[in-house]
C-alpha atoms as a PDB file:
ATOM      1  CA  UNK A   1       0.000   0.000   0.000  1.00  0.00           C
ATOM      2  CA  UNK A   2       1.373   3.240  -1.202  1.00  0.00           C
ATOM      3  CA  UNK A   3       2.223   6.145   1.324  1.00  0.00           C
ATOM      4  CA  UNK A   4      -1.288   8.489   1.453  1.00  0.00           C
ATOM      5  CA  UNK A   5      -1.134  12.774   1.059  1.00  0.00           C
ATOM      6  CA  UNK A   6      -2.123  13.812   4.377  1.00  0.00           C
ATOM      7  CA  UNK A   7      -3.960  16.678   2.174  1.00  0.00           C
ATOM      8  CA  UNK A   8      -5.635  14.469  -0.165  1.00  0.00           C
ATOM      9  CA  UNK A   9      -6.748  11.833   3.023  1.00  0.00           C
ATOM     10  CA  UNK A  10      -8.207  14.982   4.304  1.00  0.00           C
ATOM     11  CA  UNK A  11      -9.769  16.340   1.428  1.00  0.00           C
ATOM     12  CA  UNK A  12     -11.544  13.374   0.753  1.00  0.00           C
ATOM     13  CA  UNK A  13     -12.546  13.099   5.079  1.00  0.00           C
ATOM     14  CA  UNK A  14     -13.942  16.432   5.032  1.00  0.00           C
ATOM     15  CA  UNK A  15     -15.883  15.252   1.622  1.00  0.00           C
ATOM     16  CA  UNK A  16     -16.974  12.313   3.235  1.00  0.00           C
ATOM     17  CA  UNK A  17     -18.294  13.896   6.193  1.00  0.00           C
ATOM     18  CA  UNK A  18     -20.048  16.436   4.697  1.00  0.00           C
ATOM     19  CA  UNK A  19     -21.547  14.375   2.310  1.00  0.00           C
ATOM     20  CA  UNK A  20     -22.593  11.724   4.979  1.00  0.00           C
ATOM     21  CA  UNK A  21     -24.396  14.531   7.071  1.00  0.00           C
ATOM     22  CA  UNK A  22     -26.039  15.494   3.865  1.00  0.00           C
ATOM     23  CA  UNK A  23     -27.514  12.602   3.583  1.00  0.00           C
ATOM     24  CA  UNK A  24     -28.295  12.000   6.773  1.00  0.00           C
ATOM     25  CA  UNK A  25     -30.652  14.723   7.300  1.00  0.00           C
ATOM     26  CA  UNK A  26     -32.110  14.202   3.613  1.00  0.00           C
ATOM     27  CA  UNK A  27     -33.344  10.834   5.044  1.00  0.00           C
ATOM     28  CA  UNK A  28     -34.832  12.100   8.433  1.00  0.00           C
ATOM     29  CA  UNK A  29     -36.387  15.246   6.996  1.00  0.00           C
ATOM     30  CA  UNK A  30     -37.496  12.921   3.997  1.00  0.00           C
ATOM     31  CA  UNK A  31     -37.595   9.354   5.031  1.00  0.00           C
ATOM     32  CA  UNK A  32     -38.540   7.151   2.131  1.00  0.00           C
ATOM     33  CA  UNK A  33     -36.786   9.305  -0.452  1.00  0.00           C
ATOM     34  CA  UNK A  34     -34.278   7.482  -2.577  1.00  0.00           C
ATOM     35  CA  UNK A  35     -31.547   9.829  -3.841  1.00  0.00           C
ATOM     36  CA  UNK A  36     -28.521   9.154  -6.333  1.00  0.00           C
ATOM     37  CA  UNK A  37     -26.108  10.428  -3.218  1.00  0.00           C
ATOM     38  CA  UNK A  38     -25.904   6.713  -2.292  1.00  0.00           C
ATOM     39  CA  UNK A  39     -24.601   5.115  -5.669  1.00  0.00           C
ATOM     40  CA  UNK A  40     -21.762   8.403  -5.509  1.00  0.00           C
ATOM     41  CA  UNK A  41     -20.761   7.584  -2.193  1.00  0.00           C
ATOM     42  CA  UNK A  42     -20.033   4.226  -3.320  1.00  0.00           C
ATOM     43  CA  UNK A  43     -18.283   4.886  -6.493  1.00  0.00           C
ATOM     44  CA  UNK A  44     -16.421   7.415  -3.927  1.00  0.00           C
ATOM     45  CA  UNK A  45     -14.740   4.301  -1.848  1.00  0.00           C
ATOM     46  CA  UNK A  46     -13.963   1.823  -4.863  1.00  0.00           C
ATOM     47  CA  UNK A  47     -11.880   4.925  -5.982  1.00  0.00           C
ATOM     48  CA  UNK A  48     -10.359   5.523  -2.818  1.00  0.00           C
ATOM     49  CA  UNK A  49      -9.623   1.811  -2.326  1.00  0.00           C
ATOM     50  CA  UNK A  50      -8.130   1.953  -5.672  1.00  0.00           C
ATOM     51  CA  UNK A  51      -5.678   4.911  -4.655  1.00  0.00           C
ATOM     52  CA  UNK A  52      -4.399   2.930  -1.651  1.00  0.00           C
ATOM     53  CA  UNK A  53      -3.529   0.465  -3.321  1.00  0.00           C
ATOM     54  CA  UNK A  54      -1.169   2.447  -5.038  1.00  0.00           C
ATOM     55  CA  UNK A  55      -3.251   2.262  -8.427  1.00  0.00           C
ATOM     56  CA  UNK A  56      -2.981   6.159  -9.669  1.00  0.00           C
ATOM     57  CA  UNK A  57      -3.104   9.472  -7.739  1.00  0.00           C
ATOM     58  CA  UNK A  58      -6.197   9.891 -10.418  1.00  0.00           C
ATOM     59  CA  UNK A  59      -8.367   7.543  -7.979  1.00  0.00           C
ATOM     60  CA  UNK A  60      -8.397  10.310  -5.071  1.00  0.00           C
ATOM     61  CA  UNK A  61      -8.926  12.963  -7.355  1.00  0.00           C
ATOM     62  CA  UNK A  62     -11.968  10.686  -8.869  1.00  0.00           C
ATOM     63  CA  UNK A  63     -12.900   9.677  -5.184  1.00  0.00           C
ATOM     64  CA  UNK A  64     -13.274  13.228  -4.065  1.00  0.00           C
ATOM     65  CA  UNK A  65     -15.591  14.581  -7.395  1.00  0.00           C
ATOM     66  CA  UNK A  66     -17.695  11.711  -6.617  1.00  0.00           C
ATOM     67  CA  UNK A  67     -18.055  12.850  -3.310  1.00  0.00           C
ATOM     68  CA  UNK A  68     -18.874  16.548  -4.378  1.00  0.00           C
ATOM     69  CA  UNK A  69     -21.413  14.433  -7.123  1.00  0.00           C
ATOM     70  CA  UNK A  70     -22.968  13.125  -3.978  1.00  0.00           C
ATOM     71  CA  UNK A  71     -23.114  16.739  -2.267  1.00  0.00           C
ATOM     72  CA  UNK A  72     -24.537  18.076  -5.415  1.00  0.00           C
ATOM     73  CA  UNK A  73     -27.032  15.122  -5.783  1.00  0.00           C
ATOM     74  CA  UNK A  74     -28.253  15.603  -2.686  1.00  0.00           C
ATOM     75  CA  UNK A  75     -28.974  19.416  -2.939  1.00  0.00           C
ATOM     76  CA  UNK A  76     -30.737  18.401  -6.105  1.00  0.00           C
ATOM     77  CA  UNK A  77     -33.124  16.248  -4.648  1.00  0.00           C
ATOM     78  CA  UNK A  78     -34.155  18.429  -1.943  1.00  0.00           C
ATOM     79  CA  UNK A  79     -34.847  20.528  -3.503  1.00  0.00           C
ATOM     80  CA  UNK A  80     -37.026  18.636  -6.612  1.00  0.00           C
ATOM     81  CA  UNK A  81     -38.635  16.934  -3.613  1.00  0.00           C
ATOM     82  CA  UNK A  82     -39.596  20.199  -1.977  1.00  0.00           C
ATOM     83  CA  UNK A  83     -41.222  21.872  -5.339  1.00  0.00           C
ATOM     84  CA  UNK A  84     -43.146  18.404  -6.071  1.00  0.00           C
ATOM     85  CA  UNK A  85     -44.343  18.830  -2.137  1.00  0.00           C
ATOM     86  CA  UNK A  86     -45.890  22.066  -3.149  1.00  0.00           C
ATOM     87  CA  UNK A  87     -47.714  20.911  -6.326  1.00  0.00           C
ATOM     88  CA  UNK A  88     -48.917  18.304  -4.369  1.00  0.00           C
ATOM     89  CA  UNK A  89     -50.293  20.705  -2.101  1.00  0.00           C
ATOM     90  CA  UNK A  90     -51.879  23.079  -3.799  1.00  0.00           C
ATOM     91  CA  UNK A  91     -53.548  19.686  -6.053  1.00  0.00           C
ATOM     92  CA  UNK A  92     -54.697  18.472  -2.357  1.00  0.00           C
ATOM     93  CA  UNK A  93     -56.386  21.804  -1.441  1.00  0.00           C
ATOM     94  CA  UNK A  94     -57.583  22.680  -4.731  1.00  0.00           C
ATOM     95  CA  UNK A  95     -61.048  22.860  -3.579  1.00  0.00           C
ATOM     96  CA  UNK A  96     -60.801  25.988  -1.017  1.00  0.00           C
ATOM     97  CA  UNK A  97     -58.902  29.501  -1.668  1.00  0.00           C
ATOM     98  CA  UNK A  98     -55.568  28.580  -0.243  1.00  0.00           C
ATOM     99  CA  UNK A  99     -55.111  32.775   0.205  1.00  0.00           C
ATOM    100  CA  UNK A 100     -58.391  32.558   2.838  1.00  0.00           C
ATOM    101  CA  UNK A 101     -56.678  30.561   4.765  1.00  0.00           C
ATOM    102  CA  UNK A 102     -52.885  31.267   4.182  1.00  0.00           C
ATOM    103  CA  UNK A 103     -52.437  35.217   3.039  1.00  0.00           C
ATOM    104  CA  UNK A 104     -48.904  34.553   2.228  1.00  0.00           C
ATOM    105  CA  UNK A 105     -48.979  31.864   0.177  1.00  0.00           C
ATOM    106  CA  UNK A 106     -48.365  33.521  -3.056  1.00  0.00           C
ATOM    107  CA  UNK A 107     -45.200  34.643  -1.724  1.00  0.00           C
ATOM    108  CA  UNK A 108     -44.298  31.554  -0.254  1.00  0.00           C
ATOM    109  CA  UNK A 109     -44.845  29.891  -3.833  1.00  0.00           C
ATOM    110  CA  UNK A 110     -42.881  32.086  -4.920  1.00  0.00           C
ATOM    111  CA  UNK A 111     -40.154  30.685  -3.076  1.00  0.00           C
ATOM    112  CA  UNK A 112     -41.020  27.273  -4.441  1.00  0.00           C
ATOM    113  CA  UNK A 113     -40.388  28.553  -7.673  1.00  0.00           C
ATOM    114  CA  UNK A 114     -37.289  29.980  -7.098  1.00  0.00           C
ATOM    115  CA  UNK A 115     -35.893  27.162  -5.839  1.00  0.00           C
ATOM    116  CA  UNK A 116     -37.260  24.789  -8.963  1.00  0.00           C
ATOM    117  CA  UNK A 117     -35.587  27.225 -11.245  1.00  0.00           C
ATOM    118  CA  UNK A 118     -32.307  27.030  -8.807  1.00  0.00           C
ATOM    119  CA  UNK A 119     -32.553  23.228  -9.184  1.00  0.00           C
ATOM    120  CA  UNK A 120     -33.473  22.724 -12.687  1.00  0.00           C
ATOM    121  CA  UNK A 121     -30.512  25.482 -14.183  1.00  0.00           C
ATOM    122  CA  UNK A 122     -27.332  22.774 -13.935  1.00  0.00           C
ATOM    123  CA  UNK A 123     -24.117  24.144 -13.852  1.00  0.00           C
ATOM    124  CA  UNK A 124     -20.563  22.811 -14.359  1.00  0.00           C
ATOM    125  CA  UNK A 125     -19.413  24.482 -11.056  1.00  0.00           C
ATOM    126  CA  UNK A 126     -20.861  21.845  -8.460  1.00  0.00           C
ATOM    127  CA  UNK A 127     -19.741  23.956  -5.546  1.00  0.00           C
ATOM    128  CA  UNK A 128     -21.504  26.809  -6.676  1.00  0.00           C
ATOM    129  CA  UNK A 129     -24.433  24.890  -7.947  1.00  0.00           C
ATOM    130  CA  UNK A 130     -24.794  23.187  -4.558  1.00  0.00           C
ATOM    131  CA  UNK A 131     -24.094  26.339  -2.756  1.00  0.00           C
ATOM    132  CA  UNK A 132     -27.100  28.465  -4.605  1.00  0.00           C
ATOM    133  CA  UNK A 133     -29.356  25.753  -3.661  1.00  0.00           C
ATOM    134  CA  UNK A 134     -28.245  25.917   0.408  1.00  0.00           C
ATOM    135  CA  UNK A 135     -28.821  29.110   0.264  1.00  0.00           C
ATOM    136  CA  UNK A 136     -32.680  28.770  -1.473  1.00  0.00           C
ATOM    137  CA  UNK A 137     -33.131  26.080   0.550  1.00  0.00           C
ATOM    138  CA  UNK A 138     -32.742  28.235   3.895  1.00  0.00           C
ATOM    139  CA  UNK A 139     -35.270  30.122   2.976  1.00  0.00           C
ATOM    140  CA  UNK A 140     -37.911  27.408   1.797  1.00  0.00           C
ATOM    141  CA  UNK A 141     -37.398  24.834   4.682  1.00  0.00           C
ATOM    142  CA  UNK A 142     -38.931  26.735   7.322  1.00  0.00           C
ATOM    143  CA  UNK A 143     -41.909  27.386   4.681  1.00  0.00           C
ATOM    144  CA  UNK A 144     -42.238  23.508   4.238  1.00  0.00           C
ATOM    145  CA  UNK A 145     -42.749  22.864   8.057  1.00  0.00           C
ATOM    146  CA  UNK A 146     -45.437  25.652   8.029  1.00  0.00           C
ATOM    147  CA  UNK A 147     -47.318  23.712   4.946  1.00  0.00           C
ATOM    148  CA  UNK A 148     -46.794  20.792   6.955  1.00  0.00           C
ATOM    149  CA  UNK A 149     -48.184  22.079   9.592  1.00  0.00           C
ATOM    150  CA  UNK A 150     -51.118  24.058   7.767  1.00  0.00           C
ATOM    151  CA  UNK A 151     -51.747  20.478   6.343  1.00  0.00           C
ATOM    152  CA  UNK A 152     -53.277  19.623   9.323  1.00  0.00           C
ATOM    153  CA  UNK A 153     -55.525  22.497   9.552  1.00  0.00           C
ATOM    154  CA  UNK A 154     -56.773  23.019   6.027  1.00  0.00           C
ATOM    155  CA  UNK A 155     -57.357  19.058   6.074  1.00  0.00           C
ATOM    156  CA  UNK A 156     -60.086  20.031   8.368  1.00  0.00           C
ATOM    157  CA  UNK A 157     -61.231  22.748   6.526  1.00  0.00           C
ATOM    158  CA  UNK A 158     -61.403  20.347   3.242  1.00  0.00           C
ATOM    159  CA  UNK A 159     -63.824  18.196   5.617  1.00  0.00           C
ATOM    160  CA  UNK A 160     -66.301  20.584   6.572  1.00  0.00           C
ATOM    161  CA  UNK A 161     -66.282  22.168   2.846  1.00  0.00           C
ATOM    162  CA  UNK A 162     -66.776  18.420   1.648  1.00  0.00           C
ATOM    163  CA  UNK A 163     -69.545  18.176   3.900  1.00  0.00           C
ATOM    164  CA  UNK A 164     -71.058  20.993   2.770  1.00  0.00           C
ATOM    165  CA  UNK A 165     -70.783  19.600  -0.689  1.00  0.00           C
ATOM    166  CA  UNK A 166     -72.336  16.580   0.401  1.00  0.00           C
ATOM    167  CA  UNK A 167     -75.503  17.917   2.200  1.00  0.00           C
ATOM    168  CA  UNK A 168     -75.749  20.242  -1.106  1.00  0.00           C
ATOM    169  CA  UNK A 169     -75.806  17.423  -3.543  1.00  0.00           C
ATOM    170  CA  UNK A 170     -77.886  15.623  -0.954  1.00  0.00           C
ATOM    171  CA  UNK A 171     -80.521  18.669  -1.094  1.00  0.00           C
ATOM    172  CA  UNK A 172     -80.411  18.839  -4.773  1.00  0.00           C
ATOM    173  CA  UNK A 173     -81.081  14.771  -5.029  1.00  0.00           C
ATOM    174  CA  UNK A 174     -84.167  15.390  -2.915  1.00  0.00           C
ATOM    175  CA  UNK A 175     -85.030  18.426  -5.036  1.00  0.00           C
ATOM    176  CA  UNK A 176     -84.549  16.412  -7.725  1.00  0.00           C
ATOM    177  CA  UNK A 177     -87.338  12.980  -5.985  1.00  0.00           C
ATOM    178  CA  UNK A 178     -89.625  15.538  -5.631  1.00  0.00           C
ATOM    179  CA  UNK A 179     -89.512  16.958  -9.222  1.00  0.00           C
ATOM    180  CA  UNK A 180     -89.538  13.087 -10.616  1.00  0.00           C
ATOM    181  CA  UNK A 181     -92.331  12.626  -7.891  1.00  0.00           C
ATOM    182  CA  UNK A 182     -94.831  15.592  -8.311  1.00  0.00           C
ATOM    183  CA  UNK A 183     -94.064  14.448 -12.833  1.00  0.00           C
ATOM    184  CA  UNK A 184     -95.499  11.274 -11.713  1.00  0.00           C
ATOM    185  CA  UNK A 185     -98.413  12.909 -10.049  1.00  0.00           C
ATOM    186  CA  UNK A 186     -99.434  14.778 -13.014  1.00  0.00           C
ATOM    187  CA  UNK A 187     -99.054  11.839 -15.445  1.00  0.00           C
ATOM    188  CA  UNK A 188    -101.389   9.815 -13.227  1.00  0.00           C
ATOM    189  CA  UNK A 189    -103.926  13.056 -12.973  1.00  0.00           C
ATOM    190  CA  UNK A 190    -103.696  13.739 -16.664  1.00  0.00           C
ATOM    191  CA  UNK A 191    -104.453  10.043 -17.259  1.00  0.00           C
ATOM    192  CA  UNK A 192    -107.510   9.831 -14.353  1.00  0.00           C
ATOM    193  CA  UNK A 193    -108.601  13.463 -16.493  1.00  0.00           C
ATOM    194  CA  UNK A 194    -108.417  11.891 -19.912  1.00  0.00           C
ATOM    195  CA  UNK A 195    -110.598   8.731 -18.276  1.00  0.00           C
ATOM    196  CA  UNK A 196    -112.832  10.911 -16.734  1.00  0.00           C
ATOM    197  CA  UNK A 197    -112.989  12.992 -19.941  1.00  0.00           C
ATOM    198  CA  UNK A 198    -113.529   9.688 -22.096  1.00  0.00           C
ATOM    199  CA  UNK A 199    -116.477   8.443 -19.738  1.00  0.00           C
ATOM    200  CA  UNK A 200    -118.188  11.577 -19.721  1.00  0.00           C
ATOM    201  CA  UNK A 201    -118.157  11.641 -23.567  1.00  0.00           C
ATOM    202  CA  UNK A 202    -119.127   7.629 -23.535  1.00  0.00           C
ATOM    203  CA  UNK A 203    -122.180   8.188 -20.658  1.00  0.00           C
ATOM    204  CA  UNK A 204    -123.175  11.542 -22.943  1.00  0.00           C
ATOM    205  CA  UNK A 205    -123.697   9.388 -26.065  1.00  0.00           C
ATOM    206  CA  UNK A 206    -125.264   6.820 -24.412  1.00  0.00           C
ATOM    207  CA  UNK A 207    -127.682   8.904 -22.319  1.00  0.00           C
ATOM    208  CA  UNK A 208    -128.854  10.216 -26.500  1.00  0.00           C
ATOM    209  CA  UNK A 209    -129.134   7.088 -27.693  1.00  0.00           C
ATOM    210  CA  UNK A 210    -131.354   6.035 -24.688  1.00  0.00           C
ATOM    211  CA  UNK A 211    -133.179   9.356 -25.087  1.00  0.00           C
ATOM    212  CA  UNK A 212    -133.922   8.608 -28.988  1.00  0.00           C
ATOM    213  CA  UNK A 213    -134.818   4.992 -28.665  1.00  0.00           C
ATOM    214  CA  UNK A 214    -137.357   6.090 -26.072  1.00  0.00           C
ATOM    215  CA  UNK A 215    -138.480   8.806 -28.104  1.00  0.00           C
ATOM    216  CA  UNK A 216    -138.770   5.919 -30.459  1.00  0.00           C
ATOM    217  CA  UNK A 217    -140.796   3.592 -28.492  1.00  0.00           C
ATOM    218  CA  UNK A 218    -143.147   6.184 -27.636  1.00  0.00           C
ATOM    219  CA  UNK A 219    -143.819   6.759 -31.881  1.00  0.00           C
ATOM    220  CA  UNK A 220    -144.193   3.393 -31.972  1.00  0.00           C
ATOM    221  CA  UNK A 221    -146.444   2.987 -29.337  1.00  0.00           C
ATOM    222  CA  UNK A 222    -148.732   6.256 -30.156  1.00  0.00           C
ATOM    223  CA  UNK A 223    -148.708   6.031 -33.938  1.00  0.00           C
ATOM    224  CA  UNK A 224    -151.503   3.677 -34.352  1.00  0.00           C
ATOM    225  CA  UNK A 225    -153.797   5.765 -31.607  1.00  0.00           C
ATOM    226  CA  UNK A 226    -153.071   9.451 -33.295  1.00  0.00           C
ATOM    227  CA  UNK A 227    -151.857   8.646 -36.995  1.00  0.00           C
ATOM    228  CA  UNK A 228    -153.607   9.084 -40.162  1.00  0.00           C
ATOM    229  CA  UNK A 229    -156.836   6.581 -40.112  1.00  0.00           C
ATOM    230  CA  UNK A 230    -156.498   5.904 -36.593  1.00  0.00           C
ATOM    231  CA  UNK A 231    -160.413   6.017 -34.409  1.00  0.00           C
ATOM    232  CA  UNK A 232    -159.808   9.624 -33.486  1.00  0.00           C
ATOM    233  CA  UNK A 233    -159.238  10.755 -36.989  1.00  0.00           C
ATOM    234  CA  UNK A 234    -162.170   9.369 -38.336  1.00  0.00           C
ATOM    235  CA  UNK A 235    -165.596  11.823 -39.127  1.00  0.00           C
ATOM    236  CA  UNK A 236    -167.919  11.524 -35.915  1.00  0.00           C
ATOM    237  CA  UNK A 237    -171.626   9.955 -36.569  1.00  0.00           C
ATOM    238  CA  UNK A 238    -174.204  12.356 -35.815  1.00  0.00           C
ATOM    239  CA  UNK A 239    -176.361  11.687 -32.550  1.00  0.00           C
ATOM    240  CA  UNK A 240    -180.057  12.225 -32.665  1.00  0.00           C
ATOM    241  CA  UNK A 241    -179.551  15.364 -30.616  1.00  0.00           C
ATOM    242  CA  UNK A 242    -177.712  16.951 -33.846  1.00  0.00           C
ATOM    243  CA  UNK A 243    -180.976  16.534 -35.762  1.00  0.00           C
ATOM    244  CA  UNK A 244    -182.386  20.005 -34.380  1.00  0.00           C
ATOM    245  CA  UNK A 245    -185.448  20.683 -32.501  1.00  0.00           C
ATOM    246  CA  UNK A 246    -187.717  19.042 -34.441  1.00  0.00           C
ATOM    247  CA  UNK A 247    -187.141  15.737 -32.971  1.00  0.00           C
ATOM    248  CA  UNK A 248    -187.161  14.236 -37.081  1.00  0.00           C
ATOM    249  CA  UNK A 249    -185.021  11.309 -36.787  1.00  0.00           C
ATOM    250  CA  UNK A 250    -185.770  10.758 -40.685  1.00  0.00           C
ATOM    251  CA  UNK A 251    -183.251  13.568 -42.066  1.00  0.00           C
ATOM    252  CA  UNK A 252    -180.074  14.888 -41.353  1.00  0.00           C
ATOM    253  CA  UNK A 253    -179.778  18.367 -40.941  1.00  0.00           C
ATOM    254  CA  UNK A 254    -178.655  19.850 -43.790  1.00  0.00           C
ATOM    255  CA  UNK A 255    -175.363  21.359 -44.024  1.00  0.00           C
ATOM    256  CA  UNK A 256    -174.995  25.234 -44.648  1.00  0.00           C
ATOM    257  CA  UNK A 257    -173.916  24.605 -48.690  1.00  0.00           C
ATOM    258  CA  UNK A 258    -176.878  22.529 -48.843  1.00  0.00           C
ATOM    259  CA  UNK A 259    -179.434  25.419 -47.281  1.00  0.00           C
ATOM    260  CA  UNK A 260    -177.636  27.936 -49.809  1.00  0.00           C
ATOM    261  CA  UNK A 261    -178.696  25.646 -52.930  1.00  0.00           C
ATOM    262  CA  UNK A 262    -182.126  24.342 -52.187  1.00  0.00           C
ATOM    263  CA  UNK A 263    -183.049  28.699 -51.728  1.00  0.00           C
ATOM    264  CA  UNK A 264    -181.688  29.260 -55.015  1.00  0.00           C
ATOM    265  CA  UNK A 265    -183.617  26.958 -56.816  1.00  0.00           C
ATOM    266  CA  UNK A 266    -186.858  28.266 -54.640  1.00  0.00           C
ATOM    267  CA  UNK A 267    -185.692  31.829 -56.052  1.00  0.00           C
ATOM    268  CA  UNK A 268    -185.839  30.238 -59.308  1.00  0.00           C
ATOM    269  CA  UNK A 269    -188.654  28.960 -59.930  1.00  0.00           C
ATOM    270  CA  UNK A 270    -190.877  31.817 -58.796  1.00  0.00           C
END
């Protein structure tokens, strides 16, 4: 095993121990999170292991920019993780005005923002890359924990708004039963009134016809007593009390026409 720079051994423990906090409190503020920091860190020892066994000064130099990858990787996800938290909020509470409830929200999104663009703009200088993003990230961490904490708030806010919704859509369903209901109503009247309507019309015709067959039966019945040559049509006989005073029973009375001729021919002959 070759003899090891004291510089370079420390370099690369400094590296090392910055990186391994890094990480460290990535995974406790984040827990679940898998970050790239972990495949650098590893890539970081073969090289190391490499250099002491006297296999090129190149390995510590490669050893250390893994470790700075690591660093770098590590401010990266942060702060990616951080910016999707915030989308993720603001899709979670979609449903109330976040500014009702959180006046400075717009400038805390802001800060979100800032810190996407920060993470997104990659530059070939990982120390100032990683230090741009430390120094965004001091100023969005202490935002996070408030969201985190206005989670729990807003969540009950969601509740009661949901509720609302609920017992408004339940109203409107009822609304909706008793429209469907009261339709059903008038179908079933309109149908007893066009019944009614029909039977009315049926009993009205039948009531004529019954009128006219009676009217019927009574022709029948009276046409032989008061039609033409029926016994109180016919010429009455004279009684012996139309004979005049005379008491003759021998010789109608003479009709008026009758009286008018026999006096002419009396007039005549004289």
């Amino acid at each position: 095993m070759r003899q090891i720079d004291p510089q370079q051994l420390q370099d690369i423990t400094d590296a090392l121990q910055k990186t391994e906090a890094k990480i460290a409190g990535f995974a406790t503020d984040h827990p679940g999170i898998d970050i790239p920091a972990l495949n650098e860190i590893r890539y970081a020892f073969q090289h190391f292991l490499r250099a002491l066994n006297g296999k090129g000064d190149e390995n510590f130099a490669n050893s250390l920019k893994h470790l700075k990858r690591a660093q770098y990787d590590c401010y990266q996800a942060e702060a990616l993780f951080l910016g999707k938290q915030r989308v993720d909020f603001e899709q979670q509470y979609d449903s109330i005005n976040l500014l009702d409830h959180i006046p400075d929200y717009l400038n805390w999104a802001a800060e979100y923002q800032t810190l996407r663009e920060a993470a997104e703009h990659i530059s070939d200088d990982r120390e100032k890359y990683c230090d741009g993003l430390e120094q965004q990230l001091v100023v969005v961490r202490p935002i996070h924990k408030k969201l985190l904490v206005a989670r729990q708030e807003l969540r009950k806010v969601v509740n009661a708004h949901q509720l609302e919704l609920a017992e408004a859509q339940a109203q409107i369903e009822k609304r909706d039963r008793e429209l469907k209901t009261q339709e059903e109503n008038l179908r079933v009247a309109q149908r007893a009134l066009d019944a009614s309507q029909q039977t009315a019309k049926a009993t009205k015709i039948a009531t004529r016809a019954a009128v006219l067959a009676a009217a019927a039966a009574c022709a029948t019945f009276l046409y032989p007593i008061f039609g033409p040559g029926s016994p109180t049509n016919t010429q009455a006989i004279p009684s012996a009390l139309d004979q005049g005073n005379s008491g003759s029973l021998t010789s109608p009375k003479k009709s008026t026409q009758e009286a008018v001729n026999d006096s002419a021919v009396t007039n005549s002959k004289k």
